[in-house]
PDB file of N, CA and C in Angstrom:
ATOM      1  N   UNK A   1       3.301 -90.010 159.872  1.00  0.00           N
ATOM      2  CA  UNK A   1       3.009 -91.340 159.365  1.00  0.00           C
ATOM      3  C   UNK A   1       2.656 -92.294 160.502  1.00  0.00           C
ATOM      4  N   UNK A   2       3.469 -92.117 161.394  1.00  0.00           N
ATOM      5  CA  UNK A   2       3.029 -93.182 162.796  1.00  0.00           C
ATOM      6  C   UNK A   2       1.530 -92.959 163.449  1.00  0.00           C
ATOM      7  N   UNK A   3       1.570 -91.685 162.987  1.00  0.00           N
ATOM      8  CA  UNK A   3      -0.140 -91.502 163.986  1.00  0.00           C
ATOM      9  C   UNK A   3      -1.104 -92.351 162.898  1.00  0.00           C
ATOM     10  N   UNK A   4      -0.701 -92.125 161.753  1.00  0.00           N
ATOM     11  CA  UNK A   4      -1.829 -92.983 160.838  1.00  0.00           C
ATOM     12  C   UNK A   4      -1.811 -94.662 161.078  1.00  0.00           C
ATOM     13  N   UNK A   5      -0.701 -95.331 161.489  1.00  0.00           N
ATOM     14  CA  UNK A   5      -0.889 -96.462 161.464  1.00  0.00           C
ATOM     15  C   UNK A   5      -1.569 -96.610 163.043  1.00  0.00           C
ATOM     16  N   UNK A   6      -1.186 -95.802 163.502  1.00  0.00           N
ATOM     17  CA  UNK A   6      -1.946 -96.530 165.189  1.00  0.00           C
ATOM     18  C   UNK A   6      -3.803 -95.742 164.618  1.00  0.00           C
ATOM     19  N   UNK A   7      -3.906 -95.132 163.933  1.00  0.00           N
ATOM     20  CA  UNK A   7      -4.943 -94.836 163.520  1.00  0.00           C
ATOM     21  C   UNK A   7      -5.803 -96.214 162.856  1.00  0.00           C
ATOM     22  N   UNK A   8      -4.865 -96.891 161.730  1.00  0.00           N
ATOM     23  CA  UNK A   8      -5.879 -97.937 161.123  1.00  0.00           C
ATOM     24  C   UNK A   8      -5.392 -99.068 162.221  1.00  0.00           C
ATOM     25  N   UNK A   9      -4.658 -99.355 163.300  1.00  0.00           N
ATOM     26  CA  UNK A   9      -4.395-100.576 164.187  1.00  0.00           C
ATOM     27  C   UNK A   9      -5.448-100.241 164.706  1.00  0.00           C
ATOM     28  N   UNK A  10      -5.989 -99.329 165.726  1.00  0.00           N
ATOM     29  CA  UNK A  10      -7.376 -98.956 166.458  1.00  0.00           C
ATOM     30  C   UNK A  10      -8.685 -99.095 165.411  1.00  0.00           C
ATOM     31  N   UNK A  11      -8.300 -99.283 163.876  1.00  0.00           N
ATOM     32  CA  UNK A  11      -9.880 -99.321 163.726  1.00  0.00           C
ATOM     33  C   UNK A  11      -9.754-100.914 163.345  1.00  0.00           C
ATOM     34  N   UNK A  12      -8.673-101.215 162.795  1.00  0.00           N
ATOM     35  CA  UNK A  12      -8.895-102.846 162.704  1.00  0.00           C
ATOM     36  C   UNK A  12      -8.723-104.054 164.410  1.00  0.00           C
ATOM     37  N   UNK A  13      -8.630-103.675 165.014  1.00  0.00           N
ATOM     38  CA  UNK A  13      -8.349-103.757 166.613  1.00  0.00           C
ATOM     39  C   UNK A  13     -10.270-103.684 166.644  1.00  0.00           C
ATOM     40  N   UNK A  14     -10.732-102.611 166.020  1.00  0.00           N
ATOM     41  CA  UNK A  14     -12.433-102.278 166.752  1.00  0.00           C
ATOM     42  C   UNK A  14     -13.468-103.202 166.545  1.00  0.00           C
ATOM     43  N   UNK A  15     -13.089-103.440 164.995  1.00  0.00           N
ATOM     44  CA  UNK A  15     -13.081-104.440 163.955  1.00  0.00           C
ATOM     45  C   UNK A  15     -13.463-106.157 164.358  1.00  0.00           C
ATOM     46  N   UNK A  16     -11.982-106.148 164.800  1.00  0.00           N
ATOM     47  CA  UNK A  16     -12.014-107.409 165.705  1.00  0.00           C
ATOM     48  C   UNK A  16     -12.869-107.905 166.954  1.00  0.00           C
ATOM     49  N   UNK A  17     -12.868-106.449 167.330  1.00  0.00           N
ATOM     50  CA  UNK A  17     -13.760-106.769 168.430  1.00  0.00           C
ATOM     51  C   UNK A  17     -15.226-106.898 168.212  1.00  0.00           C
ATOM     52  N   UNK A  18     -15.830-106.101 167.037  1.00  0.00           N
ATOM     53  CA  UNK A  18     -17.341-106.152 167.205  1.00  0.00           C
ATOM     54  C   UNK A  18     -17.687-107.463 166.273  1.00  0.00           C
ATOM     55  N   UNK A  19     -16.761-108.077 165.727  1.00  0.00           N
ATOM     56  CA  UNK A  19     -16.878-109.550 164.908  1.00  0.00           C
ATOM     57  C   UNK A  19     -16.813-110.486 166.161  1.00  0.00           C
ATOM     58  N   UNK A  20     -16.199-110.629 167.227  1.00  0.00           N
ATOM     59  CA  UNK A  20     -16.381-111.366 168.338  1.00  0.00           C
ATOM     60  C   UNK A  20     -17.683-110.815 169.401  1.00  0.00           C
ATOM     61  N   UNK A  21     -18.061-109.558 168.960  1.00  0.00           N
ATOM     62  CA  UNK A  21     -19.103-109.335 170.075  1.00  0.00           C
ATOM     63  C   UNK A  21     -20.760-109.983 168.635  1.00  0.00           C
ATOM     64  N   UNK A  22     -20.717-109.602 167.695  1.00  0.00           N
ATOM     65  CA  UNK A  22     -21.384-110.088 166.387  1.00  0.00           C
ATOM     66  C   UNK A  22     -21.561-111.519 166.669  1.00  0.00           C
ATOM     67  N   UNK A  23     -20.394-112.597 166.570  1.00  0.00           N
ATOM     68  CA  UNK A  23     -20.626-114.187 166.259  1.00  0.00           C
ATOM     69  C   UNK A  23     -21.300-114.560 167.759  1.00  0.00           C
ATOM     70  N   UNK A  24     -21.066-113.803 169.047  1.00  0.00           N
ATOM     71  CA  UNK A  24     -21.464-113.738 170.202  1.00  0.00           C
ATOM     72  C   UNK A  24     -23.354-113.768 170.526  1.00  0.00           C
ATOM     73  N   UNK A  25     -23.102-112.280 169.727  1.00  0.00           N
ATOM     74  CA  UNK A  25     -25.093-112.619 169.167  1.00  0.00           C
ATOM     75  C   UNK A  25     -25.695-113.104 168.879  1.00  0.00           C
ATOM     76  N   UNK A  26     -25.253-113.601 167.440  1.00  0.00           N
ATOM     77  CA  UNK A  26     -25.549-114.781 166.797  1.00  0.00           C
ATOM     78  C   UNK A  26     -25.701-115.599 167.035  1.00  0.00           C
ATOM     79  N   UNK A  27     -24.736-116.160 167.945  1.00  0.00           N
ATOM     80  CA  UNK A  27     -25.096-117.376 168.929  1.00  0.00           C
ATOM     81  C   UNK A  27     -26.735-117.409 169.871  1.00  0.00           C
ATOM     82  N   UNK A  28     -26.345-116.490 170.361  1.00  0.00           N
ATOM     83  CA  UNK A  28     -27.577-116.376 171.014  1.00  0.00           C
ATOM     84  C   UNK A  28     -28.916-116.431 170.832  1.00  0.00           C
ATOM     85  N   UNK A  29     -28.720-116.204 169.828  1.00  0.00           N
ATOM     86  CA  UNK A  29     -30.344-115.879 168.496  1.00  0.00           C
ATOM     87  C   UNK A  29     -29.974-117.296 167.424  1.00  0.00           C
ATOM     88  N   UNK A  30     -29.386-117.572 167.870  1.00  0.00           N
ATOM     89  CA  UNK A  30     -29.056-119.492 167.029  1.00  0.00           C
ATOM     90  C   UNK A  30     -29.309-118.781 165.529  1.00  0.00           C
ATOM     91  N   UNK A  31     -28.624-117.696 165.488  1.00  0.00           N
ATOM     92  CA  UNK A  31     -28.324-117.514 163.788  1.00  0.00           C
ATOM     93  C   UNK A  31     -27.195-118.053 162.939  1.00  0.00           C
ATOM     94  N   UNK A  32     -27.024-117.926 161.951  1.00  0.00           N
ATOM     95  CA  UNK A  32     -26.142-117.944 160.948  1.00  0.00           C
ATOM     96  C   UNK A  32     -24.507-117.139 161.855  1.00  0.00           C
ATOM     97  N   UNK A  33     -23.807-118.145 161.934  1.00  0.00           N
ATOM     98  CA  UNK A  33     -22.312-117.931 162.355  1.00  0.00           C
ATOM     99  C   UNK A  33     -21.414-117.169 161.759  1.00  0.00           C
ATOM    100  N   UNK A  34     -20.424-116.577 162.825  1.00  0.00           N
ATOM    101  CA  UNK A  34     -18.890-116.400 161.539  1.00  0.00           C
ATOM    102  C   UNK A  34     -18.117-117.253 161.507  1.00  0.00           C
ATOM    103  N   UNK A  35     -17.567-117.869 160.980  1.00  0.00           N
ATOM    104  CA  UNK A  35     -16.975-118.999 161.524  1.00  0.00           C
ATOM    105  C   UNK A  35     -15.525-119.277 161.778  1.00  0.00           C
ATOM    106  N   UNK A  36     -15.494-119.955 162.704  1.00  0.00           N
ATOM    107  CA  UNK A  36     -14.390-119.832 163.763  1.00  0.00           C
ATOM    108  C   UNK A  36     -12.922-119.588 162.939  1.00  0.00           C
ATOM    109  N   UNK A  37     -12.573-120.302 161.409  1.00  0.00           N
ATOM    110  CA  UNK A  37     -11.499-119.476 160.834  1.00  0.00           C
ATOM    111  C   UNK A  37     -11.341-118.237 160.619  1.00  0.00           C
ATOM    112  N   UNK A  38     -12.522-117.315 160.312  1.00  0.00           N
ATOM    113  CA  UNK A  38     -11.986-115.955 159.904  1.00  0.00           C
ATOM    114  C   UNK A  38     -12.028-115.184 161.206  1.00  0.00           C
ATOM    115  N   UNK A  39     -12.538-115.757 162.374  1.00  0.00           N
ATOM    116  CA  UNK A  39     -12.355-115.253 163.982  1.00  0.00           C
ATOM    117  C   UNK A  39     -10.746-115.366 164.162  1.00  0.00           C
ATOM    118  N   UNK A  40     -10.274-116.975 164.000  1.00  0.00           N
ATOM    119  CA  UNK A  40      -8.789-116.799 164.630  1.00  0.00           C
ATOM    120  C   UNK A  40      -8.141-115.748 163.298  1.00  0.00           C
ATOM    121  N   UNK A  41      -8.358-115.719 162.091  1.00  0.00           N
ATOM    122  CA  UNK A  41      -7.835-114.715 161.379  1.00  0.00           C
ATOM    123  C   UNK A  41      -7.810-113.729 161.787  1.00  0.00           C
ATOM    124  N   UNK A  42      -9.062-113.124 161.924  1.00  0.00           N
ATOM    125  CA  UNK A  42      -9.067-111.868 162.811  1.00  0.00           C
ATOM    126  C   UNK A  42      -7.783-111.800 164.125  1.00  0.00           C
ATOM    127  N   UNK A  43      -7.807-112.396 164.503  1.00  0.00           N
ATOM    128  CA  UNK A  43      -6.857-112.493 165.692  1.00  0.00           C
ATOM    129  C   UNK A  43      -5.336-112.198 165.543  1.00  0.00           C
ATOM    130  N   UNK A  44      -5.110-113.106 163.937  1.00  0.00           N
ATOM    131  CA  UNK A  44      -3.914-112.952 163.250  1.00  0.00           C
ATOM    132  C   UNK A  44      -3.875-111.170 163.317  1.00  0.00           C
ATOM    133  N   UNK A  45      -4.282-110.284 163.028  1.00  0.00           N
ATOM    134  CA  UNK A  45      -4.348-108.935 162.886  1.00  0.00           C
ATOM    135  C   UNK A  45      -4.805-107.457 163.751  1.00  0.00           C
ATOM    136  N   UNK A  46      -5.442-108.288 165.257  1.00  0.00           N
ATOM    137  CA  UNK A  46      -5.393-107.731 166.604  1.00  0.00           C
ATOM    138  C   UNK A  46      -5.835-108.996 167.555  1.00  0.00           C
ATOM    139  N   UNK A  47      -4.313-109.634 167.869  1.00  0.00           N
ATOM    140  CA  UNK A  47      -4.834-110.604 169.015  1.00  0.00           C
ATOM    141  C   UNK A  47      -4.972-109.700 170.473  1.00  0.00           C
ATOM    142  N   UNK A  48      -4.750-108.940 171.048  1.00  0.00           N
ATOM    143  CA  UNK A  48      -5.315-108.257 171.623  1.00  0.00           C
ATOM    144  C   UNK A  48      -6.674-107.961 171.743  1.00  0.00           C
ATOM    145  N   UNK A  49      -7.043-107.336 170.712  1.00  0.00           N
ATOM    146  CA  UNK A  49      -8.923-107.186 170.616  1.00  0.00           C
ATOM    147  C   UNK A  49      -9.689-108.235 170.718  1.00  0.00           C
ATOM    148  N   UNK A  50      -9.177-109.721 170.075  1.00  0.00           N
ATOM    149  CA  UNK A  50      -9.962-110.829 170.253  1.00  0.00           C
ATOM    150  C   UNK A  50      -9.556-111.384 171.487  1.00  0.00           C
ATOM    151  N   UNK A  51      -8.593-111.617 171.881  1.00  0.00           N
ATOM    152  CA  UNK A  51      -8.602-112.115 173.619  1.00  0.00           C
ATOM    153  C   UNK A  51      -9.261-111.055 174.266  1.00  0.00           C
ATOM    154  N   UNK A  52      -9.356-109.607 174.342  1.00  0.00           N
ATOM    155  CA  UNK A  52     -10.703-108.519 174.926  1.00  0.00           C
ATOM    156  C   UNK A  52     -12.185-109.485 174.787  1.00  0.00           C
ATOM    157  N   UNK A  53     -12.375-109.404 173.475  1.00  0.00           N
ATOM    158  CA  UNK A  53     -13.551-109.851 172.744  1.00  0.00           C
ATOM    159  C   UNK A  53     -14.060-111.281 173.521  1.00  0.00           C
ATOM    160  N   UNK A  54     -13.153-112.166 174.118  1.00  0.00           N
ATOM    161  CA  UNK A  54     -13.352-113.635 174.067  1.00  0.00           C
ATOM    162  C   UNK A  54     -13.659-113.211 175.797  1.00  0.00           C
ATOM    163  N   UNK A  55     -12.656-111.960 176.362  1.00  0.00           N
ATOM    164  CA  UNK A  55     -13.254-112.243 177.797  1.00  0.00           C
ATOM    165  C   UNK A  55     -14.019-110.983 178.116  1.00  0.00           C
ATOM    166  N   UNK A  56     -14.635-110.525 177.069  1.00  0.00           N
ATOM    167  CA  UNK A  56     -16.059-109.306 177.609  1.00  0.00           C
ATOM    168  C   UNK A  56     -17.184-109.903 177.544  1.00  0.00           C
ATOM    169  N   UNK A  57     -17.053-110.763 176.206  1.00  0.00           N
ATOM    170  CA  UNK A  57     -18.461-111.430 175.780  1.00  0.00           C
ATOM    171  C   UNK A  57     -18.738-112.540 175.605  1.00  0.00           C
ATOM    172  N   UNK A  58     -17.456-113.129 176.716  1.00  0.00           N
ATOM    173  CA  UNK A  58     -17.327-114.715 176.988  1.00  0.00           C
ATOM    174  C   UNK A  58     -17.390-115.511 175.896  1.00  0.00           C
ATOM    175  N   UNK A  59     -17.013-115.195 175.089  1.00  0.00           N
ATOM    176  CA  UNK A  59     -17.141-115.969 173.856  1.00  0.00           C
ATOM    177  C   UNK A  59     -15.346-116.862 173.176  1.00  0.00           C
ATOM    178  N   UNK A  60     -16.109-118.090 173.353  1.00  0.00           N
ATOM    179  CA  UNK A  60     -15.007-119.096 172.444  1.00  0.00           C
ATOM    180  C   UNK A  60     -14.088-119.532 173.874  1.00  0.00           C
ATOM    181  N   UNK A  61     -14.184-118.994 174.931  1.00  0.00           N
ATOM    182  CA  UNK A  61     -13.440-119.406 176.105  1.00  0.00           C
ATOM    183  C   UNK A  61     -13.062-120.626 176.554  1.00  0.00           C
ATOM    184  N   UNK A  62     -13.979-121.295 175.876  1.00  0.00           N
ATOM    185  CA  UNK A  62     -13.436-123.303 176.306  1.00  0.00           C
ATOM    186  C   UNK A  62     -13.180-123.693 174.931  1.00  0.00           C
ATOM    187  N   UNK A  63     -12.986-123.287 174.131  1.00  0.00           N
ATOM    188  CA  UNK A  63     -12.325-123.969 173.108  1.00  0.00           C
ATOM    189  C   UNK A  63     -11.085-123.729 173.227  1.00  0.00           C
ATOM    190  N   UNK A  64     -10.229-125.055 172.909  1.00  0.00           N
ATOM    191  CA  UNK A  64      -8.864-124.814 173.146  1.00  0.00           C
ATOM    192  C   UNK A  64      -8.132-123.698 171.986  1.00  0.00           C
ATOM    193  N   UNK A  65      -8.313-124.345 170.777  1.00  0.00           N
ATOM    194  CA  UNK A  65      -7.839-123.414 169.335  1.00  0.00           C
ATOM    195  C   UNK A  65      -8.014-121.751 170.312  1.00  0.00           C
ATOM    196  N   UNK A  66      -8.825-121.283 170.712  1.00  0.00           N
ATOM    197  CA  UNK A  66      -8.961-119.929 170.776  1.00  0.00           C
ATOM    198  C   UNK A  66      -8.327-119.574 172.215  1.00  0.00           C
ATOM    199  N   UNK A  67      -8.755-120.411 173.274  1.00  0.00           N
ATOM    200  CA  UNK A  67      -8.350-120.391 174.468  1.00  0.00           C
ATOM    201  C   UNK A  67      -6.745-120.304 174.607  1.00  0.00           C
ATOM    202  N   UNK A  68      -6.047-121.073 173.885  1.00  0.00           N
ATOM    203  CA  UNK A  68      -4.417-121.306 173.715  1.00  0.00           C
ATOM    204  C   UNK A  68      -3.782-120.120 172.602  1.00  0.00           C
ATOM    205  N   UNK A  69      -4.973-120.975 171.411  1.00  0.00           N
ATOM    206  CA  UNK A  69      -4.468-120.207 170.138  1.00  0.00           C
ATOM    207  C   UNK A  69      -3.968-118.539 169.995  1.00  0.00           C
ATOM    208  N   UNK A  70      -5.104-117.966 170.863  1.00  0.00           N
ATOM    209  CA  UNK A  70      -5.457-116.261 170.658  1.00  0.00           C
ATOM    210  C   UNK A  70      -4.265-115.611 171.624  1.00  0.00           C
ATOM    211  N   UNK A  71      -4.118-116.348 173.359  1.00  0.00           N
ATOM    212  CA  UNK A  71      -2.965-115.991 173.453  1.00  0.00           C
ATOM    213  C   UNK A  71      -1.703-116.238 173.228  1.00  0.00           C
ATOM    214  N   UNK A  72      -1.206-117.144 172.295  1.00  0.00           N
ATOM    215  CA  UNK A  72      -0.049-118.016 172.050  1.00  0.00           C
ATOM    216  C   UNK A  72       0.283-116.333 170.645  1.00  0.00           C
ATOM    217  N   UNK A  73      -0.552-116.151 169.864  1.00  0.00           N
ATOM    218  CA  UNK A  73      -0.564-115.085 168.775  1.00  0.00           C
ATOM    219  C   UNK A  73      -0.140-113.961 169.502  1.00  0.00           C
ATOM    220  N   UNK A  74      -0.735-113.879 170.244  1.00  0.00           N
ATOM    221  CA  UNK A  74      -0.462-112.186 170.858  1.00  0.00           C
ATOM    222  C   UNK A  74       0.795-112.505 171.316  1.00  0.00           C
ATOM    223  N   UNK A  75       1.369-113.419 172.045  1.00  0.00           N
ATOM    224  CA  UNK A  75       2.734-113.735 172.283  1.00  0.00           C
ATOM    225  C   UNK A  75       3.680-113.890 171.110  1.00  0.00           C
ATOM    226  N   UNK A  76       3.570-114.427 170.548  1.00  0.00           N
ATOM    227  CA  UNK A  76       4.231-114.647 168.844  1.00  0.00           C
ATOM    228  C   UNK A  76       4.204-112.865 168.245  1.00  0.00           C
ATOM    229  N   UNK A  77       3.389-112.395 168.546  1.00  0.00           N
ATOM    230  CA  UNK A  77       3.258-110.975 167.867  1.00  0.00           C
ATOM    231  C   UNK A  77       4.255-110.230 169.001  1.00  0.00           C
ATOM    232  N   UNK A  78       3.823-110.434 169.962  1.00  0.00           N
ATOM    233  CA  UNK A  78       4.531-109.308 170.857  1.00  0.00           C
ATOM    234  C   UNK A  78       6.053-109.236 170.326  1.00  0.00           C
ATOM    235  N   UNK A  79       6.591-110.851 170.926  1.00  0.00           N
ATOM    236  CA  UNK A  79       8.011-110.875 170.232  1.00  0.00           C
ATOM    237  C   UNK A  79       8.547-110.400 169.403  1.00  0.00           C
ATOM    238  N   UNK A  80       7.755-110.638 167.942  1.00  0.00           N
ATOM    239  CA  UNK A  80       8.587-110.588 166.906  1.00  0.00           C
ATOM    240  C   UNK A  80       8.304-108.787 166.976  1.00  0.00           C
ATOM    241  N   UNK A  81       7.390-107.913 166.987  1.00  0.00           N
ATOM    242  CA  UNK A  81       7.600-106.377 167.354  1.00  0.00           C
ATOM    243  C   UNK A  81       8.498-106.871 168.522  1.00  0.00           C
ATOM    244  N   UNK A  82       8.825-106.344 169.563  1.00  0.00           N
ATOM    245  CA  UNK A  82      10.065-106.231 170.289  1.00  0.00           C
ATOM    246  C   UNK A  82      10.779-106.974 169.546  1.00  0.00           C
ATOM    247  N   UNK A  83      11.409-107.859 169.167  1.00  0.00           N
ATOM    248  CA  UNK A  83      12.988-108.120 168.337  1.00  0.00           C
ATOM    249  C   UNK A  83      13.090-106.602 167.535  1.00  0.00           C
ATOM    250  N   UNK A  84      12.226-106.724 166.399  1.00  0.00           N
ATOM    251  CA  UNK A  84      12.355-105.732 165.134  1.00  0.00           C
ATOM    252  C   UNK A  84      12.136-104.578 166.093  1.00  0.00           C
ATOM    253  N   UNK A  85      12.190-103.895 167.238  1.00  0.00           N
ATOM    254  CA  UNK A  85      11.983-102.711 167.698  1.00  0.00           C
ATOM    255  C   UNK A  85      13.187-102.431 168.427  1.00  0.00           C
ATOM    256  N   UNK A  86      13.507-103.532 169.072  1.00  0.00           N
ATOM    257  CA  UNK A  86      15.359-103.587 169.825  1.00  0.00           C
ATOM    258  C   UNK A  86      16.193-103.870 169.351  1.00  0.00           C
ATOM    259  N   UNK A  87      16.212-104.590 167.641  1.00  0.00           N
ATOM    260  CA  UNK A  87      17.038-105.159 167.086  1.00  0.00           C
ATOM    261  C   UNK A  87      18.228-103.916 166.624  1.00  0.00           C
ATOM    262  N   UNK A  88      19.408-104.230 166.755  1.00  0.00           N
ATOM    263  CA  UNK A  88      20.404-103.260 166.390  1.00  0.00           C
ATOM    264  C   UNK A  88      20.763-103.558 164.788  1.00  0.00           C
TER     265      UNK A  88
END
């Protein structure tokens, strides 16, 4: 059972990332956006991949919401796994 969940964490983790390398493009080509809520959502569900995402493809880096936000999540996440992983 554990190999399956690090199975769907790596594809929603991949996920995350090609939606930050995607809104990245987009930009570039002054297309049609994703917009910046369902990005930090995304984040809600691999802040890891989107702080990757924000410093491969430089994207969202001076905005504070993402700049603070994305690692403040991955911190909030880390914790609460370690409590529930050390908790007796």
């Amino acid at each position: 059972m554990e190999k399956y969940i690090w199975i769907i964490y790596g594809a929603i983790s991949l996920t995350v990332l090609i939606l930050y390398g995607a809104d990245k493009a987009k930009a570039k080509a002054g297309a049609w956006r994703i917009p910046e809520r369902t990005l930090l959502l995304a984040a809600v569900f691999s802040p890891a991949a989107a702080l990757l995402g924000m410093l491969v493809f430089r994207h969202k880096i001076r905005k504070p919401k993402f700049y603070l936000g994305v690692p403040l999540i991955l911190i909030l996440e880390g914790g609460l796994l370690w409590y529930l992983y050390f908790r007796h």
